[in-house]
Protein backbone atom coordinates (compact mmCIF):
# COMPACT_ATOMS: atom_id res chain seq x y z
CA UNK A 1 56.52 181.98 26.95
CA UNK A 2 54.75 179.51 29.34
CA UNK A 3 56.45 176.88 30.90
CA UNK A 4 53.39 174.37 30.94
CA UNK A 5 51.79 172.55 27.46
CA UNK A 6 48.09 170.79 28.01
CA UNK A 7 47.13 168.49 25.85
CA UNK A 8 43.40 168.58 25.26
CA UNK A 9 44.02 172.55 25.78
CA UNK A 10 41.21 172.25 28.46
CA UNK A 11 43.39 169.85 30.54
CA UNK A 12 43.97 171.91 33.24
CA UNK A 13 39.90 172.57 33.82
CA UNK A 14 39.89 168.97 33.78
CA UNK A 15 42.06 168.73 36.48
CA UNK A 16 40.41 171.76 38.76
CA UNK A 17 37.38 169.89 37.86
CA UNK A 18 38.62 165.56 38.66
CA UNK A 19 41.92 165.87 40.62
CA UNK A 20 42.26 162.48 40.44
CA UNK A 21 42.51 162.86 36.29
CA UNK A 22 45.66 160.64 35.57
CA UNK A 23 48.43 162.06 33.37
CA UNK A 24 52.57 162.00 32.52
CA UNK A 25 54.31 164.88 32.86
CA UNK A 26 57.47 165.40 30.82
CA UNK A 27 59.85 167.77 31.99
CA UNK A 28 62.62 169.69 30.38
CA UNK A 29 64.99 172.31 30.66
CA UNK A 30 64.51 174.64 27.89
CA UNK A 31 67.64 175.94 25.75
CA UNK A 32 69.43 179.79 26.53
CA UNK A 33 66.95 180.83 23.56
CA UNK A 34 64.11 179.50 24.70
CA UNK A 35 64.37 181.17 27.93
CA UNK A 36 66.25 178.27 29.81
CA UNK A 37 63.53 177.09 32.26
CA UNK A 38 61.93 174.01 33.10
CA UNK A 39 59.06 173.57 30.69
CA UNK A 40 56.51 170.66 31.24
CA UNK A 41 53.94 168.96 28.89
CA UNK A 42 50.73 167.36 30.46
CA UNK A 43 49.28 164.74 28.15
CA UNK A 44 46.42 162.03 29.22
CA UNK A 45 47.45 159.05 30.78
CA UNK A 46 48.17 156.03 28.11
CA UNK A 47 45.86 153.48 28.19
CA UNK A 48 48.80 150.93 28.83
CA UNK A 49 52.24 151.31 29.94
CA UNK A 50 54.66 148.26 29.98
CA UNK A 51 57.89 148.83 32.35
CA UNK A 52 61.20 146.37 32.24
CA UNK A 53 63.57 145.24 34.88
CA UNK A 54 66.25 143.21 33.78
CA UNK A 55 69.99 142.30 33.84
CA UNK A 56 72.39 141.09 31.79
CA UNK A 57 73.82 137.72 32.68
CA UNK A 58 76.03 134.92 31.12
CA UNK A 59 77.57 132.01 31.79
CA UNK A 60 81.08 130.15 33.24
CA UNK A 61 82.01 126.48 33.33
CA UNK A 62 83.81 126.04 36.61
CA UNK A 63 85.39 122.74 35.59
CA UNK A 64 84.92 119.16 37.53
CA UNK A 65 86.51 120.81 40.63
CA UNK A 66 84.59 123.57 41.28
CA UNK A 67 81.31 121.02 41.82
CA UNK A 68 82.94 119.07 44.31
CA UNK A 69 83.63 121.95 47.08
CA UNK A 70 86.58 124.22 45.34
CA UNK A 71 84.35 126.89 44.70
CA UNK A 72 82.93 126.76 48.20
CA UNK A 73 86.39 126.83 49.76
CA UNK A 74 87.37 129.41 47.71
CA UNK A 75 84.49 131.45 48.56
CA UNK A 76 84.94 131.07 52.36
CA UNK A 77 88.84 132.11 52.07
CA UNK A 78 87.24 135.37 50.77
CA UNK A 79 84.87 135.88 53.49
CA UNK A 80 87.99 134.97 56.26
CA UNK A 81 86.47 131.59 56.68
CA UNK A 82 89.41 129.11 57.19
CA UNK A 83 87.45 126.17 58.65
CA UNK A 84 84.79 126.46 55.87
CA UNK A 85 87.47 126.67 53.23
CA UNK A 86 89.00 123.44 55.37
CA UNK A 87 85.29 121.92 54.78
CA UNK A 88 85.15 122.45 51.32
CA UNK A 89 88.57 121.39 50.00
CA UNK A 90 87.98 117.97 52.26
CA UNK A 91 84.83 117.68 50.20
CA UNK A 92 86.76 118.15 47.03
CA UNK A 93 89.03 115.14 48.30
CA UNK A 94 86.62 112.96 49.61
CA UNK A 95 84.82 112.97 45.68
CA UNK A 96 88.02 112.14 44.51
CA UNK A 97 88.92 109.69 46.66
CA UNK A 98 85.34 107.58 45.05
CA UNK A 99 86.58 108.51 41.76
CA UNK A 100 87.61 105.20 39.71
CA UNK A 101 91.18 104.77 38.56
CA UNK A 102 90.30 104.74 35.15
CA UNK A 103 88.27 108.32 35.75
CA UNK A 104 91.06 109.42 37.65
CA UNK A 105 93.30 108.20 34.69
CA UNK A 106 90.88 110.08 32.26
CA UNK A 107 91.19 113.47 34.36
CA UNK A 108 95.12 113.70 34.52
CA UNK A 109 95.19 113.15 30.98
CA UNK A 110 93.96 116.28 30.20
CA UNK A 111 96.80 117.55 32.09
CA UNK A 112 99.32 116.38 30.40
CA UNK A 113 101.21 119.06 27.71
CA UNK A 114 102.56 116.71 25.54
CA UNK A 115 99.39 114.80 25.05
CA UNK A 116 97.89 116.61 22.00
CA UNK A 117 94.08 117.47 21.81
CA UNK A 118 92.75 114.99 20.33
CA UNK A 119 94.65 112.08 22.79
CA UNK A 120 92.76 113.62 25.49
CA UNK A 121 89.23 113.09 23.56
CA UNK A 122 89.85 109.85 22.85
CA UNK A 123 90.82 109.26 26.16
CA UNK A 124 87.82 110.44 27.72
CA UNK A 125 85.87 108.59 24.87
CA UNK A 126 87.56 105.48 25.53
CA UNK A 127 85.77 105.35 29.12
CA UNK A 128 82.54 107.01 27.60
CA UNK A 129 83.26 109.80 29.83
CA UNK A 130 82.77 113.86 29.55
CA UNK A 131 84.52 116.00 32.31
CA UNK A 132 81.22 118.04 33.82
CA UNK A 133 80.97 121.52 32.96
CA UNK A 134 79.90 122.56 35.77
CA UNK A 135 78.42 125.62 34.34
CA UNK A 136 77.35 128.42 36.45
CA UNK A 137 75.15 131.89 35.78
CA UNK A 138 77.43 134.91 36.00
CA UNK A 139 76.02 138.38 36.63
CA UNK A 140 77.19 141.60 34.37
CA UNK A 141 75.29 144.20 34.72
CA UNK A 142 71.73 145.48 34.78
CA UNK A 143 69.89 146.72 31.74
CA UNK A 144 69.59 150.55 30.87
CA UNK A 145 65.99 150.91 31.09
CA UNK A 146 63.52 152.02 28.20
CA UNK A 147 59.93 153.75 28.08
CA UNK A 148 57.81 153.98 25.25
CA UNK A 149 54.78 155.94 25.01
CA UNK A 150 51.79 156.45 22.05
CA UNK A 151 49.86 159.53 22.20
CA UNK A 152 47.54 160.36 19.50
CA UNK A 153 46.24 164.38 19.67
CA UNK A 154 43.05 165.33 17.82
CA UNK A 155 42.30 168.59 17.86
CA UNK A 156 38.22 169.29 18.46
CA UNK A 157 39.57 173.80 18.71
CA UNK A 158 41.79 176.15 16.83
CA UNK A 159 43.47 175.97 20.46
CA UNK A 160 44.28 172.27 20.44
CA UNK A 161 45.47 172.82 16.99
CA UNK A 162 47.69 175.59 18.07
CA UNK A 163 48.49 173.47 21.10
CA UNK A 164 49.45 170.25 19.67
CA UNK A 165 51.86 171.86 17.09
CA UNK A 166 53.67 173.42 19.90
CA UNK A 167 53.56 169.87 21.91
CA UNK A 168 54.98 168.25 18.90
CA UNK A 169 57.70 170.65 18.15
CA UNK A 170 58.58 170.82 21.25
CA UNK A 171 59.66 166.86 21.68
CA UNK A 172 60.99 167.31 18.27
CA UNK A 173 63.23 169.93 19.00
CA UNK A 174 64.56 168.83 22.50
CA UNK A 175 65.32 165.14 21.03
CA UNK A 176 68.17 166.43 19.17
CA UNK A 177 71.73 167.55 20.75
CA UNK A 178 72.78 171.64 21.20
CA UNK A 179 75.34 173.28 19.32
CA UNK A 180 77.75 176.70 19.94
CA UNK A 181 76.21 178.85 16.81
CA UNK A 182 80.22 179.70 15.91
CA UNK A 183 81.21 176.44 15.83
CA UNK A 184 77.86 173.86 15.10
CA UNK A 185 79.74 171.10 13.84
CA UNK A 186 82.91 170.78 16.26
CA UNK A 187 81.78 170.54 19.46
CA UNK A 188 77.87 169.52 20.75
CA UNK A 189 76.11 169.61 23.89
CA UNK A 190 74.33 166.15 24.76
CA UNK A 191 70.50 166.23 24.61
CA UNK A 192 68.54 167.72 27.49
CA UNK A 193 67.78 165.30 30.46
CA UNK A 194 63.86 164.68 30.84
CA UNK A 195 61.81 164.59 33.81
CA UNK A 196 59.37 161.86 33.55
CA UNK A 197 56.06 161.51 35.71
CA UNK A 198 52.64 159.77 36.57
CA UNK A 199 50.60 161.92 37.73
CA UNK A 200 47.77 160.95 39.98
CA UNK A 201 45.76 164.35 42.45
CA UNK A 202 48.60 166.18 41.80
CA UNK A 203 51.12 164.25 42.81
CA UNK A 204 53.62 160.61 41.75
CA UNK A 205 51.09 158.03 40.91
CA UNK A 206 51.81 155.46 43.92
CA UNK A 207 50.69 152.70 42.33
CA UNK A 208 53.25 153.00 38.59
CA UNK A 209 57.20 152.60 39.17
CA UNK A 210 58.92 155.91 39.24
CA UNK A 211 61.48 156.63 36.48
CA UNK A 212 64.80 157.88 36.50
CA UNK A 213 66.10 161.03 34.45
CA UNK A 214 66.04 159.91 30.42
CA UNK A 215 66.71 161.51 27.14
CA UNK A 216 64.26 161.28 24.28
CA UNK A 217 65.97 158.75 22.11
CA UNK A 218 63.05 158.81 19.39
CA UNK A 219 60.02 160.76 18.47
CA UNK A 220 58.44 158.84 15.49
CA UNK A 221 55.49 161.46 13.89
CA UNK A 222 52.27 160.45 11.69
CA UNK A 223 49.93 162.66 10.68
CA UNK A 224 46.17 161.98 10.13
CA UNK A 225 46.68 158.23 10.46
CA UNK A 226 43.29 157.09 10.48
CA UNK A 227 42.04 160.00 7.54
CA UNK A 228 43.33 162.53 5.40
CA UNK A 229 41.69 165.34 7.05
CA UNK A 230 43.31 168.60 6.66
CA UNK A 231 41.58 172.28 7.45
CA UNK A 232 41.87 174.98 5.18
CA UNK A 233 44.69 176.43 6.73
CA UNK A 234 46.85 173.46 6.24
CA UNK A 235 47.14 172.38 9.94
CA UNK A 236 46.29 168.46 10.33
CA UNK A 237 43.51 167.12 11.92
CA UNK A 238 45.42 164.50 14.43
CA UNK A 239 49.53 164.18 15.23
CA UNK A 240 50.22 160.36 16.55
CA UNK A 241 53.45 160.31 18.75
CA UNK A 242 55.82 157.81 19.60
CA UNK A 243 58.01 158.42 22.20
CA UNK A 244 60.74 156.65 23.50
CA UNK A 245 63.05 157.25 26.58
CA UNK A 246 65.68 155.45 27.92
CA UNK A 247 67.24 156.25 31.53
CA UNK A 248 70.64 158.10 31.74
CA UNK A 249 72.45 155.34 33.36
CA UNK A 250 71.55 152.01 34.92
CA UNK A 251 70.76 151.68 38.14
CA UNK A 252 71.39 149.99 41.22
CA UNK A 253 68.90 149.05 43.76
CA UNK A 254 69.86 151.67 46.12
CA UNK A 255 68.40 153.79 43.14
CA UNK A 256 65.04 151.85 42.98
CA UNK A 257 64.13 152.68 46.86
CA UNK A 258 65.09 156.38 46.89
CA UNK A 259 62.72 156.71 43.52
CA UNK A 260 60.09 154.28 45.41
CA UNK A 261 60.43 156.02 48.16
CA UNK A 262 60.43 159.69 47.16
CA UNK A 263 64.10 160.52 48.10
CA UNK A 264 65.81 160.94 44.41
CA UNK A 265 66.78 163.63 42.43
CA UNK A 266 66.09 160.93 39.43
CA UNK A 267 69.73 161.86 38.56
CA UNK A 268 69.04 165.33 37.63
CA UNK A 269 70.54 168.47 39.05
CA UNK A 270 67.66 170.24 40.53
CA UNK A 271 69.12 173.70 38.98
CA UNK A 272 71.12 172.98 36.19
CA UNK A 273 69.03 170.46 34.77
CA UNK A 274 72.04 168.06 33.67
CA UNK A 275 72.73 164.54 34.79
CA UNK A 276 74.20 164.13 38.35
CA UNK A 277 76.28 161.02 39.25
CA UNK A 278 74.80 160.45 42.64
CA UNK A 279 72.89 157.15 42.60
CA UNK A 280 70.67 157.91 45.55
CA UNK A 281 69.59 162.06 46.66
CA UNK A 282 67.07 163.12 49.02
CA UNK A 283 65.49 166.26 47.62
CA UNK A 284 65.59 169.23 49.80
CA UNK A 285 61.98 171.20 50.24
CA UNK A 286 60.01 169.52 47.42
CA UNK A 287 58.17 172.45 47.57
CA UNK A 288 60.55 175.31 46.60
CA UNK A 289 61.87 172.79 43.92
CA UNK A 290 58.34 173.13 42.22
CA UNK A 291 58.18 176.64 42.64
CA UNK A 292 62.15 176.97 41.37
CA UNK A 293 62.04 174.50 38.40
CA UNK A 294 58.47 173.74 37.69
CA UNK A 295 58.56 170.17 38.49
CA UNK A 296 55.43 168.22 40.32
CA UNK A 297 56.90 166.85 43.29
CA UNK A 298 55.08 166.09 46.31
CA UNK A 299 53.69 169.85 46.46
CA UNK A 300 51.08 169.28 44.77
CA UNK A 301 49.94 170.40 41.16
CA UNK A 302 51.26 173.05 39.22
CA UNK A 303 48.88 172.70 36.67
CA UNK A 304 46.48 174.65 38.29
């Protein structure tokens, strides 16, 4: 069984032919009965790829305080800043101080237990007065990352037919999770981890993002789209693909240069093929990983 799937068949004279031809490269580890190895499928380059950075933030209101220099003090007490903490509470007195005695009047109000809820609105309305928000951005988290990629295949050969079936089945078959044959509906092995490339001369493209380790959350299939063409022996004339990833984990910034900068694993062990929780891994011999696992690294094509 080979561990490489072209898509036109002819791909790889292609490449032997225009090094520079652009592709992806998806990598996988392959089940126990499928020969466990790392199996890769070349397909053309998209003609667009959109890519997402984000993070998840909300928001606090800080109160009338925090404006007028208790967050600041606050702040420099954490970084062992005494005089700055000084600084800032004097700020929060001097606004005070300028405060009117009716505003004043209005704030300790609120402070009071027994005064109910609405004695406190009304006497805050009575001034026409609302006690600032003071609302600030907080920061949660960043955002799992998520790919999407179209590929239509057309076969123009009985080999890209034969090709293509095994491209799709493939994705199909490696999108779902793994199961112990004496005991399938107890206990289940996650999805295989994807390797997921640009390939530009047989090598990262420099000028796309790189992308951590993913699983295949979706593979959405439609046959002959654009016409019902179907040979004789029942095989389709084109397979459109949808693919979606999303990245194992999110990631940290520290994760962004080693993929920018060549020096990550992407989160997957390099001979096990399952997720790794370091964030940041310099790869040892790029070379005899390619040679080892059938990845492209910076060794140059294997698709030769």
């Amino acid at each position: 069984m080979s561990n490489i799937l072209c898509f036109p068949a002819d791909l790889r004279e292609l490449d032997t032919t225009s090094k520079a031809y652009p592709k992806v490269a998806f990598t996988v580890q392959t089940s126990p009965a499928d020969g466990k190895m790392f199996k890769t499928v070349y397909l053309p380059m998209p003609s667009s790829i959109g890519f997402t950075d984000s993070g998840e933030y909300s928001s606090m209101e800080l109160g009338p305080l925090a404006a007028s220099g208790l967050q600041d003090s606050l702040s420099s007490l954490l970084h062992g800043d005494v005089r700055g903490a000084s600084k800032g509470a004097g700020g929060t007195l001097t606004q005070i101080k300028n405060l009117k005695f009716m505003e004043v009047a209005s704030i300790f109000a609120q402070k009071i237990p027994y005064v109910g809820t609405a004695g406190k609105e009304k006497a805050m309305f009575a001034q026409k007065k609302v006690m600032a928000p003071n609302t600030n951005t907080t920061f949660k988290s960043n955002a799992i990352r998520e790919f999407s990629f179209s590929f239509s295949m057309i076969a123009t050969t009985k080999e890209d037919t034969a090709v293509m079936q095994e491209i799709h089945t493939h994705f199909r078959r490696y999108a779902y999770a793994g199961a112990d044959s004496a005991s399938p509906n107890i206990i289940l092995d996650y999805p295989p981890i994807w390797k997921v490339q640009f390939i530009l001369d047989g090598d990262d493209n420099p000028y796309l993002p790189k992308i951590f380790g993913c699983y295949l959350k979706s593979i959405a299939s439609t046959f002959n789209p654009n016409a019902s063409l179907f040979r004789t022996d029942g095989s389709p004339h084109e397979i459109q693909m949808q693919l979606s990833f999303g990245e194992t984990r999110v990631l940290t910034r520290a994760d962004i240069d080693g993929l920018e900068n060549g020096q990550s694993n992407r989160g997957i062990d390099e001979k096990t093929g399952l997720s790794t929780s370091a964030s940041s891994v310099t790869t040892t011999g790029s070379g005899a990983i390619s040679k080892t696992i059938g990845f492209v690294s910076s060794a140059k094509p294997i698709i030769a």
